[in-house]
PDB file of N, CA and C in Angstrom:
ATOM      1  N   UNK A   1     -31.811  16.266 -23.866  1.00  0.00           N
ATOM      2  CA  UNK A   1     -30.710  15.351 -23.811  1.00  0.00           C
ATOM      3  C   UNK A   1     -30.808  14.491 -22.566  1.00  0.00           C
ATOM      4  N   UNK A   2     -30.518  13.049 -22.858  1.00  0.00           N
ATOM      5  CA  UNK A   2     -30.348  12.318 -21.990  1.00  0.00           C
ATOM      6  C   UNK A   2     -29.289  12.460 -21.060  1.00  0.00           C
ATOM      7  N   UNK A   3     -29.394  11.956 -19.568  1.00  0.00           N
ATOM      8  CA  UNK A   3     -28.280  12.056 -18.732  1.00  0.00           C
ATOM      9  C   UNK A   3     -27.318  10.296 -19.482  1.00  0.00           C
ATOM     10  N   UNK A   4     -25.942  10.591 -19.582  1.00  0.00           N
ATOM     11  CA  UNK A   4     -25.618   9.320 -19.325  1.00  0.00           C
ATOM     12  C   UNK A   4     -25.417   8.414 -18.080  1.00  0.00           C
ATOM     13  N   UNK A   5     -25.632   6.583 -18.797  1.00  0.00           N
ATOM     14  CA  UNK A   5     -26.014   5.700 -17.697  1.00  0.00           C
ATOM     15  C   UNK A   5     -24.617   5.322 -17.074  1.00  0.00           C
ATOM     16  N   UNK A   6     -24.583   5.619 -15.579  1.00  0.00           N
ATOM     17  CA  UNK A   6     -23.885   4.665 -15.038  1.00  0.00           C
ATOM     18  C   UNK A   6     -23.064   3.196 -15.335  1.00  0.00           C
ATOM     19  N   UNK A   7     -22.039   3.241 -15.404  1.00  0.00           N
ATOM     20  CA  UNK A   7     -20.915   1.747 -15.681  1.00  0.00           C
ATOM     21  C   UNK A   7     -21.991   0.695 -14.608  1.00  0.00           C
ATOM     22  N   UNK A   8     -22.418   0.164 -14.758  1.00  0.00           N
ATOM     23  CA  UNK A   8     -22.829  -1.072 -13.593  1.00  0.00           C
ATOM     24  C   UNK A   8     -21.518  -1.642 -12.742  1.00  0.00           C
ATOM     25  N   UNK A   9     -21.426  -1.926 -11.697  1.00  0.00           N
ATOM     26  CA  UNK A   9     -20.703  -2.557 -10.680  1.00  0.00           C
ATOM     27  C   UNK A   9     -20.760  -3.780 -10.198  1.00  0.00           C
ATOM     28  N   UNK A  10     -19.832  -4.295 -10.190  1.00  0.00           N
ATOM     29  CA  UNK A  10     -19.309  -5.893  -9.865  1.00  0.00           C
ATOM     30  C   UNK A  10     -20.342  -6.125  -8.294  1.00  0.00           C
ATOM     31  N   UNK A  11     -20.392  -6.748  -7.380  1.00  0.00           N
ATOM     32  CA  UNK A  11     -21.203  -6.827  -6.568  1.00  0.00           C
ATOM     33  C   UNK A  11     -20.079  -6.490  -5.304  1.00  0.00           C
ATOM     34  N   UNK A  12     -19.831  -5.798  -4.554  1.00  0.00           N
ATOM     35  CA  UNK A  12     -18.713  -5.166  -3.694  1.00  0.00           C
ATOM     36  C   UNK A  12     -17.880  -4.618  -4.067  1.00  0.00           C
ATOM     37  N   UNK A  13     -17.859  -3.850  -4.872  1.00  0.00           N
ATOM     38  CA  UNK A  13     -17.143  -2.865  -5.675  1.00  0.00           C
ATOM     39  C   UNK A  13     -17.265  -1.598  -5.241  1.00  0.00           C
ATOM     40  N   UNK A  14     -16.289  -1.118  -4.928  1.00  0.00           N
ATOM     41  CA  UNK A  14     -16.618   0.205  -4.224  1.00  0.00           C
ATOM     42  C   UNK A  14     -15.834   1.546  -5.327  1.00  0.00           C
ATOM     43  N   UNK A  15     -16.084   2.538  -5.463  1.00  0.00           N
ATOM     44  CA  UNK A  15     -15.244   3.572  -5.830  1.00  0.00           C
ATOM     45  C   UNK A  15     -14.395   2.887  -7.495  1.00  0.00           C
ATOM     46  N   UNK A  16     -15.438   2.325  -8.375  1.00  0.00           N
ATOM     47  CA  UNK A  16     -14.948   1.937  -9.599  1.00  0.00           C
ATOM     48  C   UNK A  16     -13.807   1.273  -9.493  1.00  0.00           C
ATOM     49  N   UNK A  17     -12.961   0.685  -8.761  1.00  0.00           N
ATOM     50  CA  UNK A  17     -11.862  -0.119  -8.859  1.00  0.00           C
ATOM     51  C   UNK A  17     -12.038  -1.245  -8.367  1.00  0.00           C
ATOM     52  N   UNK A  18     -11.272  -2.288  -9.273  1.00  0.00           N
ATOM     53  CA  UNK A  18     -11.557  -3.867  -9.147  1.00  0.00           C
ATOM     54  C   UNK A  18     -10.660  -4.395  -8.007  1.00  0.00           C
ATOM     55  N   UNK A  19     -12.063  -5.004  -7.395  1.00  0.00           N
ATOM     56  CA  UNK A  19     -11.531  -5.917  -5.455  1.00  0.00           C
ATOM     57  C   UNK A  19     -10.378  -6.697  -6.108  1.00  0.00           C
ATOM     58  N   UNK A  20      -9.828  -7.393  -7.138  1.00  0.00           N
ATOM     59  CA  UNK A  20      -9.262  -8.294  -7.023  1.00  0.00           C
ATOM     60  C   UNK A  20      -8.047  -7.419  -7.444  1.00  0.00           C
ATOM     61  N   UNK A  21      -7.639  -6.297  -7.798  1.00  0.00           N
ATOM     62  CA  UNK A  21      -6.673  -5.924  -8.471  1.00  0.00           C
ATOM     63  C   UNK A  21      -6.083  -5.256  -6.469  1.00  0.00           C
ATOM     64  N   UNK A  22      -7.069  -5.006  -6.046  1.00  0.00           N
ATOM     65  CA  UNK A  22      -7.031  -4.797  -4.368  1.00  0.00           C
ATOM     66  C   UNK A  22      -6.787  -5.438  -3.326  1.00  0.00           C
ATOM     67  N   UNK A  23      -6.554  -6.648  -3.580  1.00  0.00           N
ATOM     68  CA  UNK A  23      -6.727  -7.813  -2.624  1.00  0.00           C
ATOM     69  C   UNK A  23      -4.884  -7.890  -1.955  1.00  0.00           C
ATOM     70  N   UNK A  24      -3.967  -7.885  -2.743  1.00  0.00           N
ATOM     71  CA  UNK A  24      -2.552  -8.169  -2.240  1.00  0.00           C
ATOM     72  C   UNK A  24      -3.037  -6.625  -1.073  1.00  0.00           C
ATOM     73  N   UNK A  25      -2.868  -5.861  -0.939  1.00  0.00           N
ATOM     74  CA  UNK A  25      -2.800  -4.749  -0.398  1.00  0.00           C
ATOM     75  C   UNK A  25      -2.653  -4.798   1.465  1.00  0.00           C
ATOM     76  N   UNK A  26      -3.376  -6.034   2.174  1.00  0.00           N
ATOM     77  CA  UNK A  26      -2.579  -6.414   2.999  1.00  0.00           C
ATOM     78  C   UNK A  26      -1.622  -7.042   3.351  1.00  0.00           C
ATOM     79  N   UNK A  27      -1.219  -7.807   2.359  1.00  0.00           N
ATOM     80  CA  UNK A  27      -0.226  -8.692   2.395  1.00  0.00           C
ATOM     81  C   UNK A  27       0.950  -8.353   2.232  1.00  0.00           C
ATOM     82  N   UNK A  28       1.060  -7.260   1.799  1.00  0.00           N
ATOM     83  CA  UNK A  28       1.791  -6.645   1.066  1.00  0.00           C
ATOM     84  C   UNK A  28       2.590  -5.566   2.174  1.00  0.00           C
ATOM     85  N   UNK A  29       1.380  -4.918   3.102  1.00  0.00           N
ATOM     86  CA  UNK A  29       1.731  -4.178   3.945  1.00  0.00           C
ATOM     87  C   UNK A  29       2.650  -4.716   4.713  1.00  0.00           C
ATOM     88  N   UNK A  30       2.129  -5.962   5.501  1.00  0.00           N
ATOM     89  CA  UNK A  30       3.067  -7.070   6.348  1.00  0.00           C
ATOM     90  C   UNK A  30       4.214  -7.387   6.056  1.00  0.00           C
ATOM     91  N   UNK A  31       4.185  -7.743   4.161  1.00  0.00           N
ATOM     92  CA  UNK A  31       5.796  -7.933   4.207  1.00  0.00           C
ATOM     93  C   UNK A  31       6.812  -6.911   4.069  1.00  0.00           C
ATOM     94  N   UNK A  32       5.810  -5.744   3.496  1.00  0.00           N
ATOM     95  CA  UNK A  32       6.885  -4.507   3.604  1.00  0.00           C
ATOM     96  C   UNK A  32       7.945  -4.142   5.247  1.00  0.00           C
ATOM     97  N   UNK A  33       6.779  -4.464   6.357  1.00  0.00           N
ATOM     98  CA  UNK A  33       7.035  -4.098   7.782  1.00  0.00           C
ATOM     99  C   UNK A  33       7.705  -5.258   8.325  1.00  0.00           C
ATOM    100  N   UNK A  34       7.874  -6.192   8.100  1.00  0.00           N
ATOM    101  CA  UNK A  34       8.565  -7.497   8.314  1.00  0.00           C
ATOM    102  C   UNK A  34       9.721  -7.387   7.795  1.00  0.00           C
ATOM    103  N   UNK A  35      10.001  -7.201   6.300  1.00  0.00           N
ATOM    104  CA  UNK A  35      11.370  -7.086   5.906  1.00  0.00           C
ATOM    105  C   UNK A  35      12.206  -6.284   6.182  1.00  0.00           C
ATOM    106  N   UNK A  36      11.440  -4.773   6.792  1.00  0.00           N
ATOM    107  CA  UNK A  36      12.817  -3.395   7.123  1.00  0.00           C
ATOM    108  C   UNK A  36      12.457  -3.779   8.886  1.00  0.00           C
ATOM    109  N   UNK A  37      11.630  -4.775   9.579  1.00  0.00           N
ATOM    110  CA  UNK A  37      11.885  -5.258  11.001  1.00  0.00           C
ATOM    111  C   UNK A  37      12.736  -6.012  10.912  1.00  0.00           C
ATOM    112  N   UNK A  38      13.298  -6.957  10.033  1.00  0.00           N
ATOM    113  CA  UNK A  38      14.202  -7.675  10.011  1.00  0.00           C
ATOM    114  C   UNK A  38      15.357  -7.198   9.443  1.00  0.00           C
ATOM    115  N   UNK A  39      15.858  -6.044   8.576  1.00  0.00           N
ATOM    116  CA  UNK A  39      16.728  -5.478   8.308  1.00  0.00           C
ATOM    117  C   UNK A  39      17.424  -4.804   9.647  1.00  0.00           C
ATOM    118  N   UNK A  40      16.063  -3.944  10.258  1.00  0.00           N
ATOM    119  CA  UNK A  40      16.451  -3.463  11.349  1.00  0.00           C
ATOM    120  C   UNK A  40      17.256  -4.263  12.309  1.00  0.00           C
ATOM    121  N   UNK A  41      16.923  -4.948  12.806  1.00  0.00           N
ATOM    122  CA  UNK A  41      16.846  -6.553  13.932  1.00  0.00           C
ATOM    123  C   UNK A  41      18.644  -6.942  12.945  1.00  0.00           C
ATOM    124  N   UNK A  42      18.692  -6.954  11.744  1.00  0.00           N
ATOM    125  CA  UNK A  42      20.086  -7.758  11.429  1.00  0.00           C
ATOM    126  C   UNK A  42      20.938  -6.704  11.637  1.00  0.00           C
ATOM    127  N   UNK A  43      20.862  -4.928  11.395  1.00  0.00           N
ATOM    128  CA  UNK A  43      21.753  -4.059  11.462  1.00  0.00           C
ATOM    129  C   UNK A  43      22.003  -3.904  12.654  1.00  0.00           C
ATOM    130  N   UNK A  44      21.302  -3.898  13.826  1.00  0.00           N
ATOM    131  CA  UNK A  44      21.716  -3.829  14.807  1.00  0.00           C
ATOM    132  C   UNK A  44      22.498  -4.837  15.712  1.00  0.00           C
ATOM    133  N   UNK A  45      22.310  -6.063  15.582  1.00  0.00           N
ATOM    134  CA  UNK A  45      23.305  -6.822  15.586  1.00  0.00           C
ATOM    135  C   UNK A  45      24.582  -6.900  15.386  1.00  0.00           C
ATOM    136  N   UNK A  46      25.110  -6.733  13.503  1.00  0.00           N
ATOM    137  CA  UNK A  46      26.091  -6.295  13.363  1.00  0.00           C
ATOM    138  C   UNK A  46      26.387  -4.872  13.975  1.00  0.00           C
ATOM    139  N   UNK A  47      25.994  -3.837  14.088  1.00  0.00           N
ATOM    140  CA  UNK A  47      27.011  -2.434  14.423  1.00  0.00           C
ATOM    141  C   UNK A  47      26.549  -2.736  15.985  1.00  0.00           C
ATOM    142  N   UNK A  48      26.011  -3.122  16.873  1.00  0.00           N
ATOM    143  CA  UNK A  48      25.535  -3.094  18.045  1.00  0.00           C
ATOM    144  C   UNK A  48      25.266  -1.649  18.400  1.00  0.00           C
ATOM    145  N   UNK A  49      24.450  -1.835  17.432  1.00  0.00           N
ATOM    146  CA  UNK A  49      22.810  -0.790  18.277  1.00  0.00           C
ATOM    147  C   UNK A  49      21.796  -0.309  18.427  1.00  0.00           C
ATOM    148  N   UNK A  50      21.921  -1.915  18.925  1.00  0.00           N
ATOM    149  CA  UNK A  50      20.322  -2.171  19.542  1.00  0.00           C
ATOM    150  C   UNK A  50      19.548  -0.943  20.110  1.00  0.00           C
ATOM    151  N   UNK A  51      18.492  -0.952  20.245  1.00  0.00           N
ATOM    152  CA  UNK A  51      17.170  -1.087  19.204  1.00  0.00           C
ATOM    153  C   UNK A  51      17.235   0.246  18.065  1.00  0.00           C
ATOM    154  N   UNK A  52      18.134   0.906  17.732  1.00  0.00           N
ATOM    155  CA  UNK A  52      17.830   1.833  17.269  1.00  0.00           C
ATOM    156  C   UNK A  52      17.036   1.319  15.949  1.00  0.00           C
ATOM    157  N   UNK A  53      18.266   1.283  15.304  1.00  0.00           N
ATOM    158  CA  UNK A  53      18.086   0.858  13.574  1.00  0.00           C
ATOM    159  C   UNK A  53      16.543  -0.614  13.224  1.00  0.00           C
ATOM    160  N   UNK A  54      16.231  -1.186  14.839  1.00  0.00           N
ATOM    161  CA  UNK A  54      14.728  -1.919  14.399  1.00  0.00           C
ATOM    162  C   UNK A  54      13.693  -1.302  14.392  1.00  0.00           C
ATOM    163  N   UNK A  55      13.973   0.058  15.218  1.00  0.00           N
ATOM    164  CA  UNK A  55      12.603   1.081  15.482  1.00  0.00           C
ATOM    165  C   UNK A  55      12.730   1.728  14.702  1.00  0.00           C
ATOM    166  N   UNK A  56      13.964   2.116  13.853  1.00  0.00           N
ATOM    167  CA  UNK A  56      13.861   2.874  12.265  1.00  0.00           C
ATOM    168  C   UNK A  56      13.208   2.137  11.434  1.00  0.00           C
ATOM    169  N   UNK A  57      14.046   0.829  11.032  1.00  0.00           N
ATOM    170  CA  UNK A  57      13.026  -0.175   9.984  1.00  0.00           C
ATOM    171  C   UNK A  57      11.639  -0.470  10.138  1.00  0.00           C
ATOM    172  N   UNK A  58      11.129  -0.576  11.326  1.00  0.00           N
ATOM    173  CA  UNK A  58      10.101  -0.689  11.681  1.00  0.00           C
ATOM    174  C   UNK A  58       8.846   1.008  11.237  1.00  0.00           C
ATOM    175  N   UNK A  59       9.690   1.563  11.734  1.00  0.00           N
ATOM    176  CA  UNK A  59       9.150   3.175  11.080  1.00  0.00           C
ATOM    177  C   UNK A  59       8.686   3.242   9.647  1.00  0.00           C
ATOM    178  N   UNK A  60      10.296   3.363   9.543  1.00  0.00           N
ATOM    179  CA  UNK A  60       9.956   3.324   7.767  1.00  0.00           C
ATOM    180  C   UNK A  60       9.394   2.301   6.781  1.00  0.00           C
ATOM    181  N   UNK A  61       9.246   1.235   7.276  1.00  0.00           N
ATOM    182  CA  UNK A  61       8.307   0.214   6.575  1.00  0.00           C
ATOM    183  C   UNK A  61       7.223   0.095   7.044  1.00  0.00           C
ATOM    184  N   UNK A  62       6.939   0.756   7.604  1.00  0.00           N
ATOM    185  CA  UNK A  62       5.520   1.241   8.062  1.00  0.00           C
ATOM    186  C   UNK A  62       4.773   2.383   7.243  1.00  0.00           C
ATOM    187  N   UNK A  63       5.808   3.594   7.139  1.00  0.00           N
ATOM    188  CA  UNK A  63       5.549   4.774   6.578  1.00  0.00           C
ATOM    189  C   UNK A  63       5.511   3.972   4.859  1.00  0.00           C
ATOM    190  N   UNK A  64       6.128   3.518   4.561  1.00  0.00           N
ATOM    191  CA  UNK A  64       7.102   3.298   3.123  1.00  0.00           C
ATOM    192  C   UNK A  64       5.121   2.546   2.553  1.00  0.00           C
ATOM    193  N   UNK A  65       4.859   1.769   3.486  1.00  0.00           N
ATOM    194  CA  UNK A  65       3.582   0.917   3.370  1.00  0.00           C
ATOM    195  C   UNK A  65       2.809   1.511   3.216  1.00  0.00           C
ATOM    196  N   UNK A  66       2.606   3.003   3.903  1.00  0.00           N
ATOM    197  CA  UNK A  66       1.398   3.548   3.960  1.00  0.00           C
ATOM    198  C   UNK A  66       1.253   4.436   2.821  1.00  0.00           C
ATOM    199  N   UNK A  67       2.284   5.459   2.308  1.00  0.00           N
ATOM    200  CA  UNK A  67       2.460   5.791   0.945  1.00  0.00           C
ATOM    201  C   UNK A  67       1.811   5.122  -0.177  1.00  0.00           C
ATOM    202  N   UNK A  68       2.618   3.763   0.110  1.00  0.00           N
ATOM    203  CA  UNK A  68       2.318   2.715  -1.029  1.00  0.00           C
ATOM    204  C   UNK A  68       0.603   2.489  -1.095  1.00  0.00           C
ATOM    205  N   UNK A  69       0.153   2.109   0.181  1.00  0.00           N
ATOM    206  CA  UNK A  69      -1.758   2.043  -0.168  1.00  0.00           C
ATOM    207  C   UNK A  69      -2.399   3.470  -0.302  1.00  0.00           C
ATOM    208  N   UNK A  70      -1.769   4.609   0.035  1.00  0.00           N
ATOM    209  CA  UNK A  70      -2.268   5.829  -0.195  1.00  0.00           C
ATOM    210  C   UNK A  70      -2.191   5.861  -1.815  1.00  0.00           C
ATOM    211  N   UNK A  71      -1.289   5.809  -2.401  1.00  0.00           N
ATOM    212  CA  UNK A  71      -1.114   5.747  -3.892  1.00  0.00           C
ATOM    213  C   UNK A  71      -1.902   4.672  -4.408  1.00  0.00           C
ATOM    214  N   UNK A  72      -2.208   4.107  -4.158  1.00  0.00           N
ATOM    215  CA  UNK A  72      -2.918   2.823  -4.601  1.00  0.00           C
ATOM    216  C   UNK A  72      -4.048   3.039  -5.171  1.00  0.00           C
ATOM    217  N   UNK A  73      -4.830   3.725  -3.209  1.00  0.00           N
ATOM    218  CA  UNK A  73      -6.049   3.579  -3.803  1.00  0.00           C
ATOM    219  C   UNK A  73      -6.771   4.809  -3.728  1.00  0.00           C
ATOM    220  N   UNK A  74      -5.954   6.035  -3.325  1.00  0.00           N
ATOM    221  CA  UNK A  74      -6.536   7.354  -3.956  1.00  0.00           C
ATOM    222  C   UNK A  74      -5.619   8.111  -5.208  1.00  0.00           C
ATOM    223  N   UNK A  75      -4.467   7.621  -5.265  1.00  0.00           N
ATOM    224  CA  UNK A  75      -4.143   8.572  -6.350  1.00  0.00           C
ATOM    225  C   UNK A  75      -4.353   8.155  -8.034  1.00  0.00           C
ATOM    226  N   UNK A  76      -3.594   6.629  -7.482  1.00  0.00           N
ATOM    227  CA  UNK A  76      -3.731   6.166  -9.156  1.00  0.00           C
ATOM    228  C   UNK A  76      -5.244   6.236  -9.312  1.00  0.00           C
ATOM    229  N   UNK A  77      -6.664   6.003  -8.773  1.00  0.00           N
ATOM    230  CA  UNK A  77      -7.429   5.930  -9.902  1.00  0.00           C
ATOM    231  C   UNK A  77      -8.278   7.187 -10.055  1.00  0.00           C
ATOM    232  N   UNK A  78      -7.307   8.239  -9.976  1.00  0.00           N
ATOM    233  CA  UNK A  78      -7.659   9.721 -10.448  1.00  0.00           C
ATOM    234  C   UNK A  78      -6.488   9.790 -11.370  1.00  0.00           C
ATOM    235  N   UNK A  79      -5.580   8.709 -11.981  1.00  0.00           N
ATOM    236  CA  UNK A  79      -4.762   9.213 -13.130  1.00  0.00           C
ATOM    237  C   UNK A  79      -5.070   8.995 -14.299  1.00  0.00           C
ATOM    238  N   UNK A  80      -5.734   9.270 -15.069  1.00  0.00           N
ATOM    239  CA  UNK A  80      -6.101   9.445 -16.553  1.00  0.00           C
ATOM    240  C   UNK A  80      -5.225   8.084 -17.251  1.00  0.00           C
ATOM    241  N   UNK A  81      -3.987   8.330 -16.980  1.00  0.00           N
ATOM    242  CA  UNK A  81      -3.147   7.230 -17.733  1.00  0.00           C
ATOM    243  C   UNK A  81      -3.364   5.963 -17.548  1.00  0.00           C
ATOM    244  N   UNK A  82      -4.612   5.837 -16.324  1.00  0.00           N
ATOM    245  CA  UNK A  82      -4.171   4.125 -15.933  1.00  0.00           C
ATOM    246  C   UNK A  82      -5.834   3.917 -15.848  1.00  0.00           C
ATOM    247  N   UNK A  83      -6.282   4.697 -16.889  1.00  0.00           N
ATOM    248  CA  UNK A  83      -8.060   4.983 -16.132  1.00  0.00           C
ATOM    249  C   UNK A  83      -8.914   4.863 -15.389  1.00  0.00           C
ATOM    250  N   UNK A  84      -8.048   6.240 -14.869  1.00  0.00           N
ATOM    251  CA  UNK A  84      -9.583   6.540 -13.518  1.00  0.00           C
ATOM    252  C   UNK A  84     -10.373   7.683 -14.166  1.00  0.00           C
ATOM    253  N   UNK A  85     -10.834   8.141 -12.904  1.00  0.00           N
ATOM    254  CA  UNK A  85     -11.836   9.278 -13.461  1.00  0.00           C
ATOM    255  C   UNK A  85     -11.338  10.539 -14.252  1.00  0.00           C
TER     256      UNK A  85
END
């Protein structure tokens, strides 16, 4: 029995998933961390108190970001449903 052949690969293709379906993934990060810096930055204003609630938003849209590319690009394409391996 033959081994089966390898899928061929796009030319910078790494780990079977398509660069272009990959590409928002910084952009994405930035606006996540921009929008809860600026949530932060407006809550503290109104309740006055400063800096807490910008170094939270800033946290958690940081964390919230990093989840999000962790799932991205190791979990989904080990999920059967969305075909990975």
């Amino acid at each position: 029995m033959s081994e089966p052949r390898p899928t061929p690969r796009k030319p910078g293709q790494t780990g079977g998933q398509d660069p272009t379906a990959l590409m928002g993934i910084g952009v994405q990060f930035v606006a996540v961390l921009l929008a809860f810096l600026f949530a932060g930055k407006w809550l503290d204003e109104r309740l006055g108190t400063s800096p807490w609630l910008l170094m939270i938003g800033v946290f958690l849209g940081f964390g919230l970001s990093l989840l999000y590319i962790y799932r991205r690009l190791v979990i989904d394409p080990k999920d059967p449903r969305k075909g990975g391996e």
